[in-house]
PDB file of N, CA and C in Angstrom:
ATOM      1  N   UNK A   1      -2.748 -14.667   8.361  1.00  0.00           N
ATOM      2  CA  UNK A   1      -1.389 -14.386   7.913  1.00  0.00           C
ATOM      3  C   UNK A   1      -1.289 -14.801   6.448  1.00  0.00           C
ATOM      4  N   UNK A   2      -0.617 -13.651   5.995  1.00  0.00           N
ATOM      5  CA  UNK A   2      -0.581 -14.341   4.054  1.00  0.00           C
ATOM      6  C   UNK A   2       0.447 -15.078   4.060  1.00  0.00           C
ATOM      7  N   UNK A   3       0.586 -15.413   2.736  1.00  0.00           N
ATOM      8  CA  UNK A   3       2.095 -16.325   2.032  1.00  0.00           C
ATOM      9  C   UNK A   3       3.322 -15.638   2.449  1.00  0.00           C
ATOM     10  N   UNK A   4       2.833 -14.049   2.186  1.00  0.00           N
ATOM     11  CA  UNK A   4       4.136 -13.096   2.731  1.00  0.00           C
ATOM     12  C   UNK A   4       4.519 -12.902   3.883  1.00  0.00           C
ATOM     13  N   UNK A   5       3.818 -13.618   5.165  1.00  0.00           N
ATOM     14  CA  UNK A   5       4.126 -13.174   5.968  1.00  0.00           C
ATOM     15  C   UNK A   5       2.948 -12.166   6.729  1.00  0.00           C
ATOM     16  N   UNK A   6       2.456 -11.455   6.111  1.00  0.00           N
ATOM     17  CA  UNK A   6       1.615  -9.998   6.170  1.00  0.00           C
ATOM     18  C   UNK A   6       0.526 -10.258   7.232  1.00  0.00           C
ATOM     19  N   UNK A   7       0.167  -8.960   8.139  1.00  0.00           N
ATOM     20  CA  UNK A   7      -0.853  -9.512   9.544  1.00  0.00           C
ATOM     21  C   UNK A   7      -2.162  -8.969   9.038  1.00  0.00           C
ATOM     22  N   UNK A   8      -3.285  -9.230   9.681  1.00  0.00           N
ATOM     23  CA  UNK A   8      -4.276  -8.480  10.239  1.00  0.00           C
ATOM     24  C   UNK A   8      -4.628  -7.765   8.862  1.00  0.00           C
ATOM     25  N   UNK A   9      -6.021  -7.364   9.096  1.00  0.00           N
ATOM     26  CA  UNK A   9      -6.538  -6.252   8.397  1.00  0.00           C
ATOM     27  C   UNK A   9      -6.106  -5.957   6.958  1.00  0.00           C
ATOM     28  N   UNK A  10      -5.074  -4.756   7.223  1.00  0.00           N
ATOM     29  CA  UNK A  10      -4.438  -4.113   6.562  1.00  0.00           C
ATOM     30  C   UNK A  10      -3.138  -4.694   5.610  1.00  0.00           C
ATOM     31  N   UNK A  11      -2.866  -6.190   6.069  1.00  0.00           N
ATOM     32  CA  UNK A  11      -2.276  -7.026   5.947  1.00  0.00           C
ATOM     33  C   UNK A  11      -0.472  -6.534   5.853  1.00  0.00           C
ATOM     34  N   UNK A  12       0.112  -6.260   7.110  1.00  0.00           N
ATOM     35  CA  UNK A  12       1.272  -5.154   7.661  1.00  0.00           C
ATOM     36  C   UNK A  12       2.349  -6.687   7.714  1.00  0.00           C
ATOM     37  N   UNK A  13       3.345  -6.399   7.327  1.00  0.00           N
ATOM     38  CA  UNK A  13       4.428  -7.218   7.740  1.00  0.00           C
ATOM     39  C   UNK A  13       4.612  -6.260   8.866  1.00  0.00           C
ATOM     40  N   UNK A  14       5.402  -7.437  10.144  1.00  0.00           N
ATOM     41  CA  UNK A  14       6.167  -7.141  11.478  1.00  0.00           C
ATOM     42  C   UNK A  14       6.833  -5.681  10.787  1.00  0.00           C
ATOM     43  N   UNK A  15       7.776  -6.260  10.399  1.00  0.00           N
ATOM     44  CA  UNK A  15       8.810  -4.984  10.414  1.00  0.00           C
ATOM     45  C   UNK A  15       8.415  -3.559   9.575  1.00  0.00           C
ATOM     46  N   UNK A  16       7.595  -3.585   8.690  1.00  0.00           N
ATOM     47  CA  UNK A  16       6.811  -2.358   8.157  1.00  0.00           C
ATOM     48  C   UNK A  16       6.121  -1.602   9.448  1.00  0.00           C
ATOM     49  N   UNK A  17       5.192  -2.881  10.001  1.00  0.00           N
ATOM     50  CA  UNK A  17       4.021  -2.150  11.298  1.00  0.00           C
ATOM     51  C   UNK A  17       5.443  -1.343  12.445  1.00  0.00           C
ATOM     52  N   UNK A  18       6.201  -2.068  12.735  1.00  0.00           N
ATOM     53  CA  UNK A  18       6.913  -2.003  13.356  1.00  0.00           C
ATOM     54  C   UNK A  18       7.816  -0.676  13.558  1.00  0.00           C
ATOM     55  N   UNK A  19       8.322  -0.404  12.211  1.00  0.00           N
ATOM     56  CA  UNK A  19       8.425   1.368  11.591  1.00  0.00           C
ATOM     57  C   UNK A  19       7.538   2.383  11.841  1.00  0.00           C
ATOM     58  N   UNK A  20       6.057   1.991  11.308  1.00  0.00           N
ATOM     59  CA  UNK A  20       5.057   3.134  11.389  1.00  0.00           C
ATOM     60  C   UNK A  20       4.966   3.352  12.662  1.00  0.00           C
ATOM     61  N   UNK A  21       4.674   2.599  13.688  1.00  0.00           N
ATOM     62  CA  UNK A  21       4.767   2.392  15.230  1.00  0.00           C
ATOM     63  C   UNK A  21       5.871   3.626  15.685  1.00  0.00           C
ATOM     64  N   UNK A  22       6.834   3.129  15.421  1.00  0.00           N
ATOM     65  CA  UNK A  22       7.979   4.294  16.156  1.00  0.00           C
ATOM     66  C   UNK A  22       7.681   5.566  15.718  1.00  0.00           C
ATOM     67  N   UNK A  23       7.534   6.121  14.585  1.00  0.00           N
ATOM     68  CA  UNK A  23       7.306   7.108  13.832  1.00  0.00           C
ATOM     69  C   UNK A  23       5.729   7.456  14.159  1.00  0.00           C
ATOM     70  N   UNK A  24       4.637   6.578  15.039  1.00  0.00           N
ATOM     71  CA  UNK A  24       3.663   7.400  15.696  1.00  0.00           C
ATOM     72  C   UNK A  24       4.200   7.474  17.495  1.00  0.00           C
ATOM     73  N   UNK A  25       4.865   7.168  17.395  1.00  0.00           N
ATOM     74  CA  UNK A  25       5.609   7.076  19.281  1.00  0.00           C
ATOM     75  C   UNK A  25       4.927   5.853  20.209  1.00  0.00           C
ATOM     76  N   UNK A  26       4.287   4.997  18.663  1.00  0.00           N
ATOM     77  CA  UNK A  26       3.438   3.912  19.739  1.00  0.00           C
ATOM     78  C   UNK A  26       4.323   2.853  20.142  1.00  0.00           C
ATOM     79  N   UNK A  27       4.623   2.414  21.556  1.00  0.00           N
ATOM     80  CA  UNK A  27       5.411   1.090  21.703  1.00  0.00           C
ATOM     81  C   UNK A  27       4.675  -0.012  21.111  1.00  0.00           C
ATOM     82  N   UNK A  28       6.058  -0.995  20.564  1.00  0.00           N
ATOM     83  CA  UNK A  28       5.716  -1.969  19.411  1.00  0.00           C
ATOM     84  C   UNK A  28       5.582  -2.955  20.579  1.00  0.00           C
ATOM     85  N   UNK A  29       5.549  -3.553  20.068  1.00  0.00           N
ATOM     86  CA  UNK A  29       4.389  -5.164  20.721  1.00  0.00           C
ATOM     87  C   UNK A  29       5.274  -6.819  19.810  1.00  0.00           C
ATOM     88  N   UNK A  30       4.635  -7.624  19.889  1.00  0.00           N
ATOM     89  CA  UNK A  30       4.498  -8.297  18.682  1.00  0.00           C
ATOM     90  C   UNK A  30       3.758  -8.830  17.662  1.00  0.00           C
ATOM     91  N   UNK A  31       4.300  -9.197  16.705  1.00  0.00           N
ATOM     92  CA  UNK A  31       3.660  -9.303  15.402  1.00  0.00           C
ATOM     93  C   UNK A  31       1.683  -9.423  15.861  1.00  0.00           C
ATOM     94  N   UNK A  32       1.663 -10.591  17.272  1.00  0.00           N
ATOM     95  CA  UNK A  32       0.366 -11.003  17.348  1.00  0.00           C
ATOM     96  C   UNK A  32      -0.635  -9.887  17.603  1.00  0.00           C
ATOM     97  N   UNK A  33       0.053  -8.637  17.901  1.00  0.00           N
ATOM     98  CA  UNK A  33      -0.668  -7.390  17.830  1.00  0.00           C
ATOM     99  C   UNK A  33      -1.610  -7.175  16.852  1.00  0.00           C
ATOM    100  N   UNK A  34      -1.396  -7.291  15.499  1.00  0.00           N
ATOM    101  CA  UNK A  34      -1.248  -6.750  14.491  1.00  0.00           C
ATOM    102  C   UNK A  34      -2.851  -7.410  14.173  1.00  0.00           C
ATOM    103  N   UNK A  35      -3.105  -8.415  14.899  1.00  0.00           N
ATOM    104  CA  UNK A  35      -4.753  -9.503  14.773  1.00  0.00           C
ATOM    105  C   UNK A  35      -5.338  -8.568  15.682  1.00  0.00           C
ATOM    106  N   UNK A  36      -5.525  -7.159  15.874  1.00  0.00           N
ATOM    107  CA  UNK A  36      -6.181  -5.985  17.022  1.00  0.00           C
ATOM    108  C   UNK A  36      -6.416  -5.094  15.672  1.00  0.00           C
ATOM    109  N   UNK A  37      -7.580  -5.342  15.482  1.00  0.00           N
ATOM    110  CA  UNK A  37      -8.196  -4.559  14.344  1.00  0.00           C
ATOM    111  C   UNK A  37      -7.931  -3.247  14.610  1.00  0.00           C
ATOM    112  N   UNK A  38      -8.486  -2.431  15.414  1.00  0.00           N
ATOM    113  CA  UNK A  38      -7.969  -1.174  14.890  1.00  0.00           C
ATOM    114  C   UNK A  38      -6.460  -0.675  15.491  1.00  0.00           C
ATOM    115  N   UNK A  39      -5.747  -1.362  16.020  1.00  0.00           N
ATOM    116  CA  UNK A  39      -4.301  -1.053  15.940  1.00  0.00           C
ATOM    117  C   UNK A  39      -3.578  -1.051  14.853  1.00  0.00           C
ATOM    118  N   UNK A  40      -4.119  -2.502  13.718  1.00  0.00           N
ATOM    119  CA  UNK A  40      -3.815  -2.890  12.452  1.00  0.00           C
ATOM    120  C   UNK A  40      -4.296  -1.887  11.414  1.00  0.00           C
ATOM    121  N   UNK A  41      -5.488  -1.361  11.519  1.00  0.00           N
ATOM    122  CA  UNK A  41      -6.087  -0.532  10.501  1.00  0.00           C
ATOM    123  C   UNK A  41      -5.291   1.092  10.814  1.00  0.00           C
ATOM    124  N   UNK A  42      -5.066   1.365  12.687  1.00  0.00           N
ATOM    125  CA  UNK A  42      -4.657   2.615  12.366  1.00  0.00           C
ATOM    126  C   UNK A  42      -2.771   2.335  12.099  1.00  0.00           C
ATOM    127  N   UNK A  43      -1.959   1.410  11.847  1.00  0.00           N
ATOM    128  CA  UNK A  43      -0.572   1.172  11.030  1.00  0.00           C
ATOM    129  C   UNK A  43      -0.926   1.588  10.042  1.00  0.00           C
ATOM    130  N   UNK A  44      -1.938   0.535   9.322  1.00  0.00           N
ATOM    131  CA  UNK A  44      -2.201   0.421   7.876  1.00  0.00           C
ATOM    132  C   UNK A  44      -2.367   1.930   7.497  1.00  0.00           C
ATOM    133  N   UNK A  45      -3.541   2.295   8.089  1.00  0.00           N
ATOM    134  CA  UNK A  45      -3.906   3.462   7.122  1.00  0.00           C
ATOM    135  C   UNK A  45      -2.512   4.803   7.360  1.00  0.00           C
ATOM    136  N   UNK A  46      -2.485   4.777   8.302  1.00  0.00           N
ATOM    137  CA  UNK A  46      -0.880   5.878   8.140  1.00  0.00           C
ATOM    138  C   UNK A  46       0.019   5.658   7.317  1.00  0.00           C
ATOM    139  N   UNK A  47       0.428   4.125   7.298  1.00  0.00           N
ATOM    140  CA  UNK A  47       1.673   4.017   6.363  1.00  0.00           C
ATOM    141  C   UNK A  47       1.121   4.171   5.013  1.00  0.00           C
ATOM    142  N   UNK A  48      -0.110   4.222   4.409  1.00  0.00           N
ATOM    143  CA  UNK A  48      -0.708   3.938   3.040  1.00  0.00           C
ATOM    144  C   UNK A  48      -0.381   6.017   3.379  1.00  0.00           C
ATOM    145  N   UNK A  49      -0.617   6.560   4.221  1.00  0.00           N
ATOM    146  CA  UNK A  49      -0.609   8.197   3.986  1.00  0.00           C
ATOM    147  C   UNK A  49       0.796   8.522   3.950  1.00  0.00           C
ATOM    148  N   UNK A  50       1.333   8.124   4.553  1.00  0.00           N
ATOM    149  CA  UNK A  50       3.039   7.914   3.904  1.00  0.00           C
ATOM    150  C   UNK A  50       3.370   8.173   3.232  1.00  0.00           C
ATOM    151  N   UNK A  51       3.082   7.002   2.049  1.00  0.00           N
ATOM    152  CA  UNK A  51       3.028   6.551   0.479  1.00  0.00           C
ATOM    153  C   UNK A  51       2.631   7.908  -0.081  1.00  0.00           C
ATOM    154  N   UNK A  52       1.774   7.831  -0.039  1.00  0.00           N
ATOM    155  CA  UNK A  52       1.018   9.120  -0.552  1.00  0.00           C
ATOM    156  C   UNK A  52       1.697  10.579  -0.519  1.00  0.00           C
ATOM    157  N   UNK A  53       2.139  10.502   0.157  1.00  0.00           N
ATOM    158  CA  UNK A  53       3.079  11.952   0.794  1.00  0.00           C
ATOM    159  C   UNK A  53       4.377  11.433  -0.276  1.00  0.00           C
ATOM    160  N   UNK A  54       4.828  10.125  -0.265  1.00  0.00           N
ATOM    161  CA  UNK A  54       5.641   9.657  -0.851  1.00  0.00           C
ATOM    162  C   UNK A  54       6.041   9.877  -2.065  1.00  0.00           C
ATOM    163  N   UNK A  55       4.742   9.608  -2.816  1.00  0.00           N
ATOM    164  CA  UNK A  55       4.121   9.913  -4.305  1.00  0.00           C
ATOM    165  C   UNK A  55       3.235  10.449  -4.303  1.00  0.00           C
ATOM    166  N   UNK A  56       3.056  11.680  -4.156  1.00  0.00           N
ATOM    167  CA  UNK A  56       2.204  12.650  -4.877  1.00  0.00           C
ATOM    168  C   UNK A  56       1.310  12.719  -5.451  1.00  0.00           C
ATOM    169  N   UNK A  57       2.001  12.613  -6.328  1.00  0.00           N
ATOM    170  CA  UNK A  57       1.486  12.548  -8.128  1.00  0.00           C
ATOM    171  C   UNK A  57       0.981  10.976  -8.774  1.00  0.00           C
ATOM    172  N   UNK A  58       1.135  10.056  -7.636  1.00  0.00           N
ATOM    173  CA  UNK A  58       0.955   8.954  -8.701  1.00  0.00           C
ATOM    174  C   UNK A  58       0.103   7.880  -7.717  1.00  0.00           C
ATOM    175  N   UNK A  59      -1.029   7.761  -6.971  1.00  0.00           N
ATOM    176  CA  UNK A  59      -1.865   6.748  -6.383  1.00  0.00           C
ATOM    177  C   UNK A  59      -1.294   5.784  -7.105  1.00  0.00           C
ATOM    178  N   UNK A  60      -0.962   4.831  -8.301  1.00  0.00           N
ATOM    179  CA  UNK A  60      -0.754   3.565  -8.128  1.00  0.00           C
ATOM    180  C   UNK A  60       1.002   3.282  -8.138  1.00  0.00           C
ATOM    181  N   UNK A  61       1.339   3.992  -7.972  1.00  0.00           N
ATOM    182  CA  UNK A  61       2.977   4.046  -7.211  1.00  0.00           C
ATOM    183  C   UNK A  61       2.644   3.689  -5.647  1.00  0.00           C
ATOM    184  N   UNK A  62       1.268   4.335  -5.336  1.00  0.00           N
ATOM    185  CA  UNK A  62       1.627   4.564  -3.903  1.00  0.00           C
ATOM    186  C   UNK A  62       1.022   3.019  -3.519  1.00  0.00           C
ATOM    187  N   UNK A  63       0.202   2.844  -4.228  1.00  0.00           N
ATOM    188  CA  UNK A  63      -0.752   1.425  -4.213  1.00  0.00           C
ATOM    189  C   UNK A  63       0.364   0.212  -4.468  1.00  0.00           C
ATOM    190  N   UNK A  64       1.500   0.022  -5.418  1.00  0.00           N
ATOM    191  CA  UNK A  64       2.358  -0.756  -5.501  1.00  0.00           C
ATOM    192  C   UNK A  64       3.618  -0.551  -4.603  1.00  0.00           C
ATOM    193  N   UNK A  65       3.497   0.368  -3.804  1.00  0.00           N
ATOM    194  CA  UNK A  65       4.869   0.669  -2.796  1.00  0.00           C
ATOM    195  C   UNK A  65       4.140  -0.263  -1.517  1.00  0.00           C
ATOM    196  N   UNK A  66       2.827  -0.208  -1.212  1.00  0.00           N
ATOM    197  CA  UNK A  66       1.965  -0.796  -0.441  1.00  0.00           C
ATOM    198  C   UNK A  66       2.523  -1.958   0.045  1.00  0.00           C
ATOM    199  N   UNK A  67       2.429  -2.347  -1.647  1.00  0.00           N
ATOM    200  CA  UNK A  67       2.055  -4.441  -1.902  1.00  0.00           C
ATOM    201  C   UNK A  67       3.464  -4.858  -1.550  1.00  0.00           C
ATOM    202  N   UNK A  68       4.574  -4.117  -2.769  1.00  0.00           N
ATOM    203  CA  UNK A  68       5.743  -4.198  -2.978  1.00  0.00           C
ATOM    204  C   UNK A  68       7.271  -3.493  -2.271  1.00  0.00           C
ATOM    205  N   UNK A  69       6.526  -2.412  -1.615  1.00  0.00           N
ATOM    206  CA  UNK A  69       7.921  -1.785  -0.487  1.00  0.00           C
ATOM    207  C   UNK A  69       8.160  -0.466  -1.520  1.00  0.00           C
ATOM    208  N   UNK A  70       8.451   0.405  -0.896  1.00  0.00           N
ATOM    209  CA  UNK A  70       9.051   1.648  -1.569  1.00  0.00           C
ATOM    210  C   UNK A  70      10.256   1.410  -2.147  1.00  0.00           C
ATOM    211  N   UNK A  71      11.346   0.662  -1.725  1.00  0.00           N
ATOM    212  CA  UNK A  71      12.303   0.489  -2.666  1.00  0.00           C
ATOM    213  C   UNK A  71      12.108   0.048  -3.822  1.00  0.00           C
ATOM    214  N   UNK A  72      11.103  -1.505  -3.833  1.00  0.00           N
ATOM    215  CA  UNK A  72      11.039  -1.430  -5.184  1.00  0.00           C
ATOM    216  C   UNK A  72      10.196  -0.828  -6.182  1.00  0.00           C
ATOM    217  N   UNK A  73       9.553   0.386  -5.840  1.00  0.00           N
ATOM    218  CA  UNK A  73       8.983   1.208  -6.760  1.00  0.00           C
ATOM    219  C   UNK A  73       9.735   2.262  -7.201  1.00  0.00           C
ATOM    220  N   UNK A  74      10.525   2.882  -6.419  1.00  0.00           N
ATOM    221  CA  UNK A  74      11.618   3.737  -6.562  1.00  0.00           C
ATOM    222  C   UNK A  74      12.859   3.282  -7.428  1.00  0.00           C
ATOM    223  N   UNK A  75      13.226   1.544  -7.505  1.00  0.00           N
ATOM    224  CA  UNK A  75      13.877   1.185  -8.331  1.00  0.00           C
ATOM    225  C   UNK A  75      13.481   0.909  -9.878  1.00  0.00           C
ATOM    226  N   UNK A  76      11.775   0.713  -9.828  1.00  0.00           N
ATOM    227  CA  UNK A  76      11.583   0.539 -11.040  1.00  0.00           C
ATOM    228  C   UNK A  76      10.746   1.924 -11.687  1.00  0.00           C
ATOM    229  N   UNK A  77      10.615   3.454 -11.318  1.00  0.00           N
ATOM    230  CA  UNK A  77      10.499   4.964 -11.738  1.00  0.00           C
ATOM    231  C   UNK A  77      11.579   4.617 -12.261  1.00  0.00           C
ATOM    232  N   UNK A  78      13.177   4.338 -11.775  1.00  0.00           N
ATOM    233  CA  UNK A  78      14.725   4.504 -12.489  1.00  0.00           C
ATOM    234  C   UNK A  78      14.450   4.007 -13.558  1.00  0.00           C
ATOM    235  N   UNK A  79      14.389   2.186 -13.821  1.00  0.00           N
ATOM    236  CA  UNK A  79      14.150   1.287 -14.541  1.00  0.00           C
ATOM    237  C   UNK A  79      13.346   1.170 -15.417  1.00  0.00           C
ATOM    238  N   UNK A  80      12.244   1.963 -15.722  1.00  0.00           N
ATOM    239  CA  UNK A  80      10.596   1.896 -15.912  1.00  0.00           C
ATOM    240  C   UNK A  80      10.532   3.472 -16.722  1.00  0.00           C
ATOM    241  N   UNK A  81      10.773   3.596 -17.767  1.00  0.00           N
ATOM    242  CA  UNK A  81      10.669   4.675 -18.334  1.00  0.00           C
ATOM    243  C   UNK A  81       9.285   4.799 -19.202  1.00  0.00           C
ATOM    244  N   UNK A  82       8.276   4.778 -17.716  1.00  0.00           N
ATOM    245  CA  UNK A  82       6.956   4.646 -18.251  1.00  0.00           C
ATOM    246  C   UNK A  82       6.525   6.276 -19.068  1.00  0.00           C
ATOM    247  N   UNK A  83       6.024   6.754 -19.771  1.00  0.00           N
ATOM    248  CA  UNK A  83       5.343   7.726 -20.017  1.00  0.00           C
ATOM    249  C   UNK A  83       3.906   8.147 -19.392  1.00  0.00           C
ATOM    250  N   UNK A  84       3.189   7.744 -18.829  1.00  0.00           N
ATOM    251  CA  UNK A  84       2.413   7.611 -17.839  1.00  0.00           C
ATOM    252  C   UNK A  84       1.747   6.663 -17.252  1.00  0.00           C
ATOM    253  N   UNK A  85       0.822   6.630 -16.408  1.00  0.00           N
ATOM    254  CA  UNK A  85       0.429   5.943 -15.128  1.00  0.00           C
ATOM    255  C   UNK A  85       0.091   4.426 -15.853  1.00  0.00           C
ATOM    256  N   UNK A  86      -0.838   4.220 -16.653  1.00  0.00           N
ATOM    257  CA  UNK A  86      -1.257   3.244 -17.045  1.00  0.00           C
ATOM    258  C   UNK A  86       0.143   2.606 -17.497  1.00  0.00           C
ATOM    259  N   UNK A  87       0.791   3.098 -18.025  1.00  0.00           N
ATOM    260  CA  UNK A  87       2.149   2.339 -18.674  1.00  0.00           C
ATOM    261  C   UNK A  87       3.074   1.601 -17.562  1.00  0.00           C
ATOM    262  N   UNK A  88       3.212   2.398 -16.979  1.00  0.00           N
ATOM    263  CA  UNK A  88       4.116   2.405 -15.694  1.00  0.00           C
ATOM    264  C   UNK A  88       3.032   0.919 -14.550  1.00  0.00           C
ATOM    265  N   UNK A  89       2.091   0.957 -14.606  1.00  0.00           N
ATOM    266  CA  UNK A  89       1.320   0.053 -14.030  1.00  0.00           C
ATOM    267  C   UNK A  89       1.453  -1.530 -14.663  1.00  0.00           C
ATOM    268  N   UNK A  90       1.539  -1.262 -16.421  1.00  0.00           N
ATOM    269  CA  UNK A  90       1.782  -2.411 -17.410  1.00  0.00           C
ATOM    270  C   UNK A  90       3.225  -3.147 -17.197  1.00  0.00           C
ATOM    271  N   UNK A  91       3.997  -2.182 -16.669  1.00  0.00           N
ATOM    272  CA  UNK A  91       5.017  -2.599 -16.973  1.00  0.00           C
ATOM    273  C   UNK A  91       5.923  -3.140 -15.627  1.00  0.00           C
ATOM    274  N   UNK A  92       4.787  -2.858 -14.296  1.00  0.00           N
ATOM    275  CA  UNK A  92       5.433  -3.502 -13.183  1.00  0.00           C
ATOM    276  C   UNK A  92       5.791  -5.230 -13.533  1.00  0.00           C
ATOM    277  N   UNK A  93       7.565  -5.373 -13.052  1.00  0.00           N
ATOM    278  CA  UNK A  93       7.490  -6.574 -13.452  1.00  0.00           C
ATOM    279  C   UNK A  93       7.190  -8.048 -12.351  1.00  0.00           C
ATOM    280  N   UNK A  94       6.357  -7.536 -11.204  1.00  0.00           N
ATOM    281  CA  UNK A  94       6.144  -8.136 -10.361  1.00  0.00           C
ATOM    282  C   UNK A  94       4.448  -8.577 -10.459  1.00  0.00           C
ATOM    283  N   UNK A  95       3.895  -9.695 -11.156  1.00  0.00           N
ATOM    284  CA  UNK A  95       2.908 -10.536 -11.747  1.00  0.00           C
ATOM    285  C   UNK A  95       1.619  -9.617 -10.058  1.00  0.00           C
ATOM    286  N   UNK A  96       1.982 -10.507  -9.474  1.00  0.00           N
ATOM    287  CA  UNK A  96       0.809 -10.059  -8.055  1.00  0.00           C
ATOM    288  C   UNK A  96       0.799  -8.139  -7.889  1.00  0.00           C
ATOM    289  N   UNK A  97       2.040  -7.382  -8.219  1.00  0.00           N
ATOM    290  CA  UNK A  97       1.690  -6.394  -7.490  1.00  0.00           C
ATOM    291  C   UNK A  97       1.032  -5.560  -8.641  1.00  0.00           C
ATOM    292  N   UNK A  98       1.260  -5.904  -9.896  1.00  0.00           N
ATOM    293  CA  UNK A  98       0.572  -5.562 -11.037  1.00  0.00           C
ATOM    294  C   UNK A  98      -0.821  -5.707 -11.062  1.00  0.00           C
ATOM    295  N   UNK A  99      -1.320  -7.000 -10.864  1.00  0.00           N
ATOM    296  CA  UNK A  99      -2.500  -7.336 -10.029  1.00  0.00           C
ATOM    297  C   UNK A  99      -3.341  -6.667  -9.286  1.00  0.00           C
ATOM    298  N   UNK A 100      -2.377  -6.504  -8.346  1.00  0.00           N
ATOM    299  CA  UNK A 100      -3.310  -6.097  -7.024  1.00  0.00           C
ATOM    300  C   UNK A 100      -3.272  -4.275  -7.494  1.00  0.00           C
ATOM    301  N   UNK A 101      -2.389  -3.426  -7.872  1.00  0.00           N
ATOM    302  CA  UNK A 101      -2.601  -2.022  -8.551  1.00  0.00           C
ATOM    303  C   UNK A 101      -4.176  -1.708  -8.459  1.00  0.00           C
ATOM    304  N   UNK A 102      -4.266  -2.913 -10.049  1.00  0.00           N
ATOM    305  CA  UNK A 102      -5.317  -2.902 -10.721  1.00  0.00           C
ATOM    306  C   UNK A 102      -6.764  -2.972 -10.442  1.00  0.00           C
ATOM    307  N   UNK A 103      -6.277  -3.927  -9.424  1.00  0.00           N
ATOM    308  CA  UNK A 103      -7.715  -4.501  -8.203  1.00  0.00           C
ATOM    309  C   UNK A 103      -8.238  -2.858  -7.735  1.00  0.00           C
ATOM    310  N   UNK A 104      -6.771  -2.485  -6.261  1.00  0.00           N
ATOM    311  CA  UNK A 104      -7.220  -1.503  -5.643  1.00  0.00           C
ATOM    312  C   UNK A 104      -8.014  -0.093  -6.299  1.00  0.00           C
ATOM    313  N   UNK A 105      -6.974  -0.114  -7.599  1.00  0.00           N
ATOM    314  CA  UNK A 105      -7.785   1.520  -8.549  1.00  0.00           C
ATOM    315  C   UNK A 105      -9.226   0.976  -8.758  1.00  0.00           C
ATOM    316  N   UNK A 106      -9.550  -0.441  -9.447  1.00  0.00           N
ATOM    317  CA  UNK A 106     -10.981  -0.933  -9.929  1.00  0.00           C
ATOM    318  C   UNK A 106     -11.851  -0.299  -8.651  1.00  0.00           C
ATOM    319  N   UNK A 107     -11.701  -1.032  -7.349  1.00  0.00           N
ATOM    320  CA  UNK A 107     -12.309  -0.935  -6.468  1.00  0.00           C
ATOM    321  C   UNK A 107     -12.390   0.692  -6.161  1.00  0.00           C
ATOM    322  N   UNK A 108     -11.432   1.611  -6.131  1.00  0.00           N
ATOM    323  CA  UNK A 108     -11.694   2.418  -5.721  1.00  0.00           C
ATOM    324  C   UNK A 108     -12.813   3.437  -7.008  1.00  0.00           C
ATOM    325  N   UNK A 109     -12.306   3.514  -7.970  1.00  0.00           N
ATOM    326  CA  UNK A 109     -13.390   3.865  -9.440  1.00  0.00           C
ATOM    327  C   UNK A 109     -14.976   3.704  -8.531  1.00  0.00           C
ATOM    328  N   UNK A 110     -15.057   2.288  -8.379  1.00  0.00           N
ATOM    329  CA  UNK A 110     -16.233   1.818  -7.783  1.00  0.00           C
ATOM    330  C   UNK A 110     -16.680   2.729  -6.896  1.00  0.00           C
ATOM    331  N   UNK A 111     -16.339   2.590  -5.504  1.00  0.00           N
ATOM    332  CA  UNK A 111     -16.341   3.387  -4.196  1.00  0.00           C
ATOM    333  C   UNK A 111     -16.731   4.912  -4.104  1.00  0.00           C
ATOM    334  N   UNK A 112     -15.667   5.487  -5.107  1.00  0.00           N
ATOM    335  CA  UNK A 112     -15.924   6.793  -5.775  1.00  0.00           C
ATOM    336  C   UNK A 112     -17.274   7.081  -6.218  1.00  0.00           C
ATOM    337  N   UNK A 113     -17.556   6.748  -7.458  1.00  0.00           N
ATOM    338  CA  UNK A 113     -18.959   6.559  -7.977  1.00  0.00           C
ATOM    339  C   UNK A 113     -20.015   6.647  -7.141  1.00  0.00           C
ATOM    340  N   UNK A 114     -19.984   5.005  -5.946  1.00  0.00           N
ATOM    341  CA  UNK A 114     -20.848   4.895  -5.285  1.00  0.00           C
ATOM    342  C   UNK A 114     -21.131   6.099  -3.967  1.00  0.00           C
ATOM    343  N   UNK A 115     -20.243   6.648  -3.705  1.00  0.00           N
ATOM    344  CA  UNK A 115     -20.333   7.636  -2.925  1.00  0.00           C
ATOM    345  C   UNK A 115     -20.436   8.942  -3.343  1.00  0.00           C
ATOM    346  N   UNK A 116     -20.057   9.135  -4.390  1.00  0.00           N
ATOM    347  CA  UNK A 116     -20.946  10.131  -5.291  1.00  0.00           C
ATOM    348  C   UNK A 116     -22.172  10.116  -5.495  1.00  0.00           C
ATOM    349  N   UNK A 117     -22.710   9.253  -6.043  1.00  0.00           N
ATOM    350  CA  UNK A 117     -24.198   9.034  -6.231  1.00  0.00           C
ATOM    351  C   UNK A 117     -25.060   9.697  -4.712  1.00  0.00           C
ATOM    352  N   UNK A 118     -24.419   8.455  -3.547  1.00  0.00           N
ATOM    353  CA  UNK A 118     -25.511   9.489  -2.293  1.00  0.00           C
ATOM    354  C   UNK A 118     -25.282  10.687  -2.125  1.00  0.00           C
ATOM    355  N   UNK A 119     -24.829  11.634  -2.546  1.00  0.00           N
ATOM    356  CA  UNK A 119     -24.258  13.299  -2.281  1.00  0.00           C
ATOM    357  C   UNK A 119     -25.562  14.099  -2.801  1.00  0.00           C
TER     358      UNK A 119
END
């Protein structure tokens, strides 16, 4: 369990997992569910396809809606008169989710690459 609260894996707060759940027709459980790896991974990875559906156009919108909740990414597009992605990433004013953006794109750059290469 993190500082936030957040479970398992995918690291899902109750009430996030809890949403994606209804919206796959799965009966919710509790939080201690969420330590059931692939119950946790298949929340996680739907609600991250969500996001995505969410934002379109912008993987680290969808990567900071993740960390940070869709409201507050949607409040700071209003707030945040980034000109593009990198800007808009600089200018999250939340220290960790700025952070973690940065982490997930690094890692994925990586991943990419590396799975390119075996092709």
């Amino acid at each position: 369990i993190s500082p936030a609260s957040a479970y398992g894996l995918m690291q899902l707060l109750p009430s996030t997992a809890a949403r994606v759940a209804k919206r796959l027709s799965l009966d919710f459980f509790t939080a201690e569910r969420l330590f059931e790896p692939e119950l946790n991974l298949r929340l996680g990875s739907h609600y991250l396809k969500e996001l995505r559906q969410q934002f379109p156009q912008s993987l680290p919108k969808a990567i900071a809606a993740y960390n940070a909740g869709e409201t507050a990414v949607a409040r700071w597009e209003k707030e945040i008169p980034a000109q593009d992605e990198e800007e808009f990433i600089e200018r999250i004013p939340y220290a960790e989710t700025r952070l973690y953006v940065k982490l997930v794109l690094r890692n994925h750059r990586i991943y990419t690459r590396l799975y390119n290469r075996d092709r």
